[in-house]
Protein backbone atom coordinates (compact mmCIF):
# COMPACT_ATOMS: atom_id res chain seq x y z
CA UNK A 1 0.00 0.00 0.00
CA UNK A 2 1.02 3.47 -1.32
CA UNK A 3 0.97 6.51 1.16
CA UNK A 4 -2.60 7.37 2.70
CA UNK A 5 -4.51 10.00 3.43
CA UNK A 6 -7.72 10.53 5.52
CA UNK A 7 -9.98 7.82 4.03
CA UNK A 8 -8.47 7.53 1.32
CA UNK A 9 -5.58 4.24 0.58
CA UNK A 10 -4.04 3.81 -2.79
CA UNK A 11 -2.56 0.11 -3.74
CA UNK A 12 -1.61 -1.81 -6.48
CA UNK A 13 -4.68 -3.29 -8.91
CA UNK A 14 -4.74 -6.69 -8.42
CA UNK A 15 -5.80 -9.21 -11.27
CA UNK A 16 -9.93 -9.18 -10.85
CA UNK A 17 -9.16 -5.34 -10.45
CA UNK A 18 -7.86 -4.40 -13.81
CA UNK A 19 -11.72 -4.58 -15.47
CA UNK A 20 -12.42 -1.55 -13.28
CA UNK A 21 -9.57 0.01 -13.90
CA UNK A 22 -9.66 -0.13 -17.91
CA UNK A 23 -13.55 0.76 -17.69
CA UNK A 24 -12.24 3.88 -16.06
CA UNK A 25 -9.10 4.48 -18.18
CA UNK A 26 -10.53 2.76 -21.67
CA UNK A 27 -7.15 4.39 -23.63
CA UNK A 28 -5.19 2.29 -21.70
CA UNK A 29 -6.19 -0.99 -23.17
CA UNK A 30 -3.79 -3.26 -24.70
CA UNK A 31 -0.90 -1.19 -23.14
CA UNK A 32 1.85 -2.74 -21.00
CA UNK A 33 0.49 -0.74 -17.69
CA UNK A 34 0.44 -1.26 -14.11
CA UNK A 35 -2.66 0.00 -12.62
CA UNK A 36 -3.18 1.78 -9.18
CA UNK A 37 -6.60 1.90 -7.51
CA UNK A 38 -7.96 4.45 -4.82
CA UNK A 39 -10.59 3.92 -2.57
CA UNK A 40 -12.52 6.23 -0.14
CA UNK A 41 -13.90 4.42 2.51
CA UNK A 42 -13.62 0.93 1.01
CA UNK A 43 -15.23 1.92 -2.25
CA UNK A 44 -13.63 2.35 -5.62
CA UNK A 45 -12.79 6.11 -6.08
CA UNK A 46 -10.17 6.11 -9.22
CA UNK A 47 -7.41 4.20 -10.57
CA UNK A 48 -3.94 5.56 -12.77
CA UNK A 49 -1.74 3.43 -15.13
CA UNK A 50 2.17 3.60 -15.28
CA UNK A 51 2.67 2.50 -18.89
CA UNK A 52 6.13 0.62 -18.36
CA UNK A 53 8.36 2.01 -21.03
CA UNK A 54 10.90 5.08 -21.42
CA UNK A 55 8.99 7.65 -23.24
CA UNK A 56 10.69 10.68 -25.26
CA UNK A 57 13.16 12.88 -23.79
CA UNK A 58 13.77 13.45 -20.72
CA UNK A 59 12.96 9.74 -20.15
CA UNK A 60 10.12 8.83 -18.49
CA UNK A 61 6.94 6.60 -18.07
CA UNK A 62 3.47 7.73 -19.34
CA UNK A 63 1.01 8.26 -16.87
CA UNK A 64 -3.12 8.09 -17.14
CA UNK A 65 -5.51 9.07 -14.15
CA UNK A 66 -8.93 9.90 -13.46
CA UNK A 67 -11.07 10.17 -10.30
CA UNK A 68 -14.49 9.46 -10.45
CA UNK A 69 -16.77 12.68 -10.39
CA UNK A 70 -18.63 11.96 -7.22
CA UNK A 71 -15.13 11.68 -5.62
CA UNK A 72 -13.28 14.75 -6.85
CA UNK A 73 -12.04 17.80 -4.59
CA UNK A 74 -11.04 15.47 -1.67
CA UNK A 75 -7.16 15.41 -3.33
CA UNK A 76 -7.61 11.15 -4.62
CA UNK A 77 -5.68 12.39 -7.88
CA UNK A 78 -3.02 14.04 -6.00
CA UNK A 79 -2.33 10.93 -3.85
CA UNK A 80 -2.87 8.65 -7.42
CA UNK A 81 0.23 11.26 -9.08
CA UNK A 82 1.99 10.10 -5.79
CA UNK A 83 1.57 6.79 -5.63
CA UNK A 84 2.69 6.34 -9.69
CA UNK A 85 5.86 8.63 -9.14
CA UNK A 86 6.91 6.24 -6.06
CA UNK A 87 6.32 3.03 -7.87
CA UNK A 88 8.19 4.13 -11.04
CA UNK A 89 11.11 5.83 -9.15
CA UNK A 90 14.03 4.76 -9.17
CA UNK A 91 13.25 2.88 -13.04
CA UNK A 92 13.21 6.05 -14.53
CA UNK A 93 13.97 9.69 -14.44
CA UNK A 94 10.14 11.15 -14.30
CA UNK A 95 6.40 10.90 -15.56
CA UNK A 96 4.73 12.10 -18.59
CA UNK A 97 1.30 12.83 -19.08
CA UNK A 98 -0.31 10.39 -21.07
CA UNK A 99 -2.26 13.06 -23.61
CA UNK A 100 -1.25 16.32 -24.16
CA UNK A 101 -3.48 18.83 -22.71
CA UNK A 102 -4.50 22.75 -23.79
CA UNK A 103 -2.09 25.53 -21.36
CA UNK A 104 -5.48 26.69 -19.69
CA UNK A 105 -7.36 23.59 -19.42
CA UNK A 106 -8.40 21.92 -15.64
CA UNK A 107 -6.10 18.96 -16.58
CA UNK A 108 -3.00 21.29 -17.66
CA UNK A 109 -3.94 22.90 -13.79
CA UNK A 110 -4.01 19.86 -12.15
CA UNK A 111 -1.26 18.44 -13.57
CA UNK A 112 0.99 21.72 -12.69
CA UNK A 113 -0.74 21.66 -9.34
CA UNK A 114 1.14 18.35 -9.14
CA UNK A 115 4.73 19.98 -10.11
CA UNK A 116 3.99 18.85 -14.00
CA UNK A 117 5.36 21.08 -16.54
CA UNK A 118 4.96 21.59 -19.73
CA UNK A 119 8.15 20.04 -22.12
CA UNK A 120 6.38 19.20 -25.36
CA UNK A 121 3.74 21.61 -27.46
CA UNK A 122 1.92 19.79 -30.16
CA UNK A 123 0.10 22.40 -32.85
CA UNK A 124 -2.93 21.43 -34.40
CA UNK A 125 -4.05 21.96 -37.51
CA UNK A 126 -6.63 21.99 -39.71
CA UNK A 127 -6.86 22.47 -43.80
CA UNK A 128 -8.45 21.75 -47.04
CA UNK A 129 -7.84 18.20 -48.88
CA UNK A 130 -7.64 19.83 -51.96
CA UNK A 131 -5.53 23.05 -50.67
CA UNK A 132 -3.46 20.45 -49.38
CA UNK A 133 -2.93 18.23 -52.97
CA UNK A 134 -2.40 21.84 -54.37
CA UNK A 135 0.75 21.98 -52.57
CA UNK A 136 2.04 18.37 -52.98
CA UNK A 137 0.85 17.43 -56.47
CA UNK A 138 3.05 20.11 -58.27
CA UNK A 139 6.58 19.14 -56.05
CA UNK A 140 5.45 14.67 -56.56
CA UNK A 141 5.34 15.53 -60.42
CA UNK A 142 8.79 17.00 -60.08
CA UNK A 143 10.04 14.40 -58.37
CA UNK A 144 8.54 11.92 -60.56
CA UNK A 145 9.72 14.31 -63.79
CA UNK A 146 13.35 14.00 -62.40
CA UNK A 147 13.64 10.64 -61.78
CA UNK A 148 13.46 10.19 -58.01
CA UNK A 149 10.03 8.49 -57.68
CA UNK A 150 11.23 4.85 -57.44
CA UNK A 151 9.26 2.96 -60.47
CA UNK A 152 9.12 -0.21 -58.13
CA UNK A 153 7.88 1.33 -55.15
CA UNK A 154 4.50 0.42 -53.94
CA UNK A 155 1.88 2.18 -51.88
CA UNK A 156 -1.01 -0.10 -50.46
CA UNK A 157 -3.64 0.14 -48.17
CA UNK A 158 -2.86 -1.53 -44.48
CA UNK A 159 -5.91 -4.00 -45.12
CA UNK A 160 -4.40 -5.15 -48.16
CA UNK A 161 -1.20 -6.15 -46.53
CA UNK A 162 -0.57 -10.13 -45.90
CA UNK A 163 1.36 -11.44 -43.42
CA UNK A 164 2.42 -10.25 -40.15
CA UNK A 165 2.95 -6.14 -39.48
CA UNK A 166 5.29 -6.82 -36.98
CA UNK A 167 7.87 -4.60 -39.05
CA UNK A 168 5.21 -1.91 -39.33
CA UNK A 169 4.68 -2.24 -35.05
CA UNK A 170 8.30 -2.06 -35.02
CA UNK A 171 8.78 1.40 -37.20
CA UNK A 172 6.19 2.98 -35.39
CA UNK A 173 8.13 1.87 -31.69
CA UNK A 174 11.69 3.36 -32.84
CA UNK A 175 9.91 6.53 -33.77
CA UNK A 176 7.71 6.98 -30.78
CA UNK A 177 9.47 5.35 -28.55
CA UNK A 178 6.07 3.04 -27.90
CA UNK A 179 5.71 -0.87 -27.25
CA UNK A 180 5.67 -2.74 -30.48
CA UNK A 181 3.57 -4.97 -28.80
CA UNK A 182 0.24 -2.82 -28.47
CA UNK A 183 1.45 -1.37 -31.64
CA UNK A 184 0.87 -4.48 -33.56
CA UNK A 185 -2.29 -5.31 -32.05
CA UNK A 186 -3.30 -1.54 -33.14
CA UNK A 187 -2.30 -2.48 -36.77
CA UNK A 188 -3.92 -5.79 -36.34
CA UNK A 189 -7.06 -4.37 -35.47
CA UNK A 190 -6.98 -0.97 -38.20
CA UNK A 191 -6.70 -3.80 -40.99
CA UNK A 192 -9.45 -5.55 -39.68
CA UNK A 193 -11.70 -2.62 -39.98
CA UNK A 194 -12.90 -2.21 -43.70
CA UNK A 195 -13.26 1.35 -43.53
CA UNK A 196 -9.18 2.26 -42.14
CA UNK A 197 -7.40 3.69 -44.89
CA UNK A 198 -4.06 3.61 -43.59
CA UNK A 199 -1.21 3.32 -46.05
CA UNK A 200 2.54 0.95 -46.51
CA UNK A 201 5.65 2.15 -48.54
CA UNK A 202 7.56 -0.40 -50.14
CA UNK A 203 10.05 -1.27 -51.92
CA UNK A 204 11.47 -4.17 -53.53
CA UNK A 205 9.67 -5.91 -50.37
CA UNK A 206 11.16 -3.29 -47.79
CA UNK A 207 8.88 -1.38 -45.39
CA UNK A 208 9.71 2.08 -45.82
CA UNK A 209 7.01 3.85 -44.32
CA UNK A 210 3.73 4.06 -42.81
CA UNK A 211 0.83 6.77 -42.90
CA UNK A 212 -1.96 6.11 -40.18
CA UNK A 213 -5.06 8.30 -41.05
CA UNK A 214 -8.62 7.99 -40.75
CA UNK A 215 -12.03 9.49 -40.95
CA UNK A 216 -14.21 11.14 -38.54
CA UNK A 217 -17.29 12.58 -38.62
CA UNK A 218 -16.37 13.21 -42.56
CA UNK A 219 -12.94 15.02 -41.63
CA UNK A 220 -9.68 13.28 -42.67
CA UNK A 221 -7.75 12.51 -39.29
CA UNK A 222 -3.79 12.10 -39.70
CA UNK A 223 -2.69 10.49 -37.05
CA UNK A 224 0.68 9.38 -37.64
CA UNK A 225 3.85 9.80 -40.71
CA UNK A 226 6.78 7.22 -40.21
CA UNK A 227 9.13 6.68 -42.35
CA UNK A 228 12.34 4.46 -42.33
CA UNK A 229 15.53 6.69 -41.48
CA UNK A 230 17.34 5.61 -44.83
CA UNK A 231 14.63 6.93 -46.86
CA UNK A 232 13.61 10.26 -44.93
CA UNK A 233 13.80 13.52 -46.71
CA UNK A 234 12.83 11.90 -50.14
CA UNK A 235 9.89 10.17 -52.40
CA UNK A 236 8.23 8.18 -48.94
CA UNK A 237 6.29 10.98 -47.54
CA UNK A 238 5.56 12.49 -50.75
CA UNK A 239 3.87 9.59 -52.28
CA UNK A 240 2.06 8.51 -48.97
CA UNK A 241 0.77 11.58 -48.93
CA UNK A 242 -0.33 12.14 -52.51
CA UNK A 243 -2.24 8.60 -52.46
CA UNK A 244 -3.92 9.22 -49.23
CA UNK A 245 -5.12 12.82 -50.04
CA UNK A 246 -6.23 11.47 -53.86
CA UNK A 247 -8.33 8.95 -52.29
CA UNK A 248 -9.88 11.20 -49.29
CA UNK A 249 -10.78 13.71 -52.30
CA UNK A 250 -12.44 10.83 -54.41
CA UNK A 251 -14.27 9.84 -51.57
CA UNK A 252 -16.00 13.68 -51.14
CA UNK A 253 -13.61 14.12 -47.72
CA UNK A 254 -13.22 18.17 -47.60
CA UNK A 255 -11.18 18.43 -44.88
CA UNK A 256 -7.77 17.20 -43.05
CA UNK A 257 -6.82 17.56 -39.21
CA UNK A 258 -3.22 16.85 -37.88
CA UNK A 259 -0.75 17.39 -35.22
CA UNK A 260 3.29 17.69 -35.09
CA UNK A 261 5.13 18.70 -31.87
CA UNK A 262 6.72 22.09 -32.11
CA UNK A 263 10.52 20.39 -33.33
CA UNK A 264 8.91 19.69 -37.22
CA UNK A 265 9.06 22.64 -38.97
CA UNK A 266 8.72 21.46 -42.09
CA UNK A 267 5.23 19.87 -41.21
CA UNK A 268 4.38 23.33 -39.99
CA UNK A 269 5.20 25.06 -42.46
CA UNK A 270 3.10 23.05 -45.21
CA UNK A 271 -0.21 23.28 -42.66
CA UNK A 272 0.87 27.68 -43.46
CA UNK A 273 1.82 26.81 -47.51
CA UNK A 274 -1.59 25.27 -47.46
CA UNK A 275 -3.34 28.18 -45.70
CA UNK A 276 -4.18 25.52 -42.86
CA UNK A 277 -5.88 27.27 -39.71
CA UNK A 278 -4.11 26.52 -36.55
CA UNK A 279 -6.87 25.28 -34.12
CA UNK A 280 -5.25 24.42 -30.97
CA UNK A 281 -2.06 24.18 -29.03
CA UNK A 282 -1.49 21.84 -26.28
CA UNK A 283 1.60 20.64 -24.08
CA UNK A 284 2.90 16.83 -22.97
CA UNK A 285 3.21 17.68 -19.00
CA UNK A 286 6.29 15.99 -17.58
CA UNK A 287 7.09 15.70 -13.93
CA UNK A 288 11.01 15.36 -13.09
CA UNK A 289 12.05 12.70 -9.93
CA UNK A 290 14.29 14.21 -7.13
C-alpha cells in the first residue's frame, strides 16, 4: 500500500481489479500498464496506469488518471500522481502525461498543481484536402519528372497487406518510442476494420514507411507519418501523402486535421503553404524525480 490520506488508501490493482480500472481508463487498453486503484472508505474512487516504457526525452513513463466525479475535490488524484511517481522511481527519471493537454485547461492545472510542466507543445491543424494536394501534387510531379520516384515502389492500403505487421509495429516503436507490442495489435485491429485507410511504402519488399489516417465525422484525421531513417527527406512521404489525399478527395472528404510537436518545422510550415488554420495548441506535462 502506497501513502494514505484521511480515508483515502491507494494500492496496487490486483488481477480481478484491472476490469475496473480499464472501464475507467478505456485508452489504456492493450498497453503494458500497471494499474493503481484508490478507494474512499472501502469503495472504488479512481485508478492511474504507469505505462512501463521510457517515453521521449527526458525519459520517463506515461502516466493516465482519473477520479471518479462523485469523488473529486477530496485530493484522490493528487495521492494517485503520488503513488505512480513512487512506484516508477528509481526505473526512470520522471512521468509524462499520457495526452497532451490545452495551457489553460483543468487537466494542464491539475497536472501543474502536481509539479507537471509543460516540455512538449503539439500544434494542431486543420486544412483543405484539396488546398493540401495543391501543394504536394506540383513538387510529386517533379520528383517523378526528375527521376526520383522509385518505379518499383509500392503504396497499399494496411488492409491489403498479408502477413504479419510486426515490421510496421516495429517502425512505429523506434519513432515513438512506444511498445511494439500494443502497436501491432493496433495495426492488427486498423486492418481488420474495412473502412481504415491507412497506407505501406515499399520497396522491392522493404517497409519504408507508414501513414496512419482515418475518418471522422467526414474530416480526414492524420494520425501518424513514419518513415524508415534511410529513406527520410525523399519520395516516402511524398507519395504517402499524394495517395492518401487522392483517395480522401475521391471519396468527397473536404477536410484534413493533424498534429506535429513544435521540433517539425517542415510539417508546420506546409499546414501555413496550405493556408491551414491553426486550431489548438497543447503541451505533454512531464514531472522530473528528485
Amino acid at each position: 500500500m502506497f501513502a494514505t490520506q484521511k480515508d483515502v488508501s491507494v494500492t496496487r490493482a490486483r488481477e480481478h481489479e484491472a476490469p475496473a480500472c480499464l472501464a475507467l481508463l478505456p485508452e489504456i487498453l492493450g498497453a503494458p500498464a500497471e494499474f493503481l486503484i484508490a478507494r474512499s472508505n472501502g469503495a472504488f474512487a479512481g485508478a492511474a496506469a504507469v505505462l512501463w516504457a521510457n517515453w521521449a526525452e527526458p525519459a520517463g513513463f506515461r502516466v493516465q488518471l482519473r477520479v471518479l466525479k462523485s469523488a473529486r475535490g477530496r485530493g484522490i488524484g493528487r495521492q494517485l500522481v503520488a503513488a505512480a511517481a513512487e512506484l516508477a522511481d528509481g526505473e526512470t527519471e520522471g512521468l509524462w502525461s499520457l495526452q497532451a493537454a490545452p495551457p489553460e485547461s483543468p487537466e494542464a492545472k491539475f497536472l501543474q498543481a502536481c509539479r507537471f510542466a509543460p516540455r512538449k507543445r503539439e500544434h494542431y491543424f486543420q486544412i483543405g484536402v484539396a488546398r493540401m494536394l495543391d501543394h504536394i501534387g506540383p513538387i510529386a510531379q517533379r520528383y517523378r519528372a526528375r527521376g526520383h520516384m522509385p518505379e518499383e515502389a509500392e503504396i497499399v492500403f494496411l488492409s491489403e497487406v498479408d502477413g504479419s505487421l510486426d515490421e510496421v509495429a516495429w517502425l512505429i516503436a523506434r519513432e515513438f518510442n512506444s511498445s511494439p507490442f500494443v502497436n501491432l495489435q493496433t495495426l492488427n485491429r486498423r486492418r481488420a476494420d474495412g473502412a481504415d485507410r491507412s497506407l505501406i511504402a515499399r520497396i522491392d519488399g522493404e517497409l519504408v514507411g507508414v501513414l496512419l489516417w482515418r475518418v471522422e465525422d467526414g474530416v480526414v484525421i492524420l494520425e501518424a507519418r513514419v518513415v524508415a531513417q534511410r529513406w527520410r527527406s525523399g519520395w516516402a512521404n511524398l507519395m504517402m501523402m499524394e495517395k492518401g489525399l487522392l483517395f480522401a478527395q475521391a471519396q468527397g472528404l473536404q477536410q484534413a486535421k493533424f498534429f506535429c510537436d513544435e521540433t517539425l518545422n517542415d510539417t508546420r510550415k506546409l499546414a501555413k503553404r496550405g493556408e491551414g488554420e491553426e486550431t489548438d495548441i497543447k503541451a505533454r506535462y512531464y514531472l522530473a524525480f528528485d
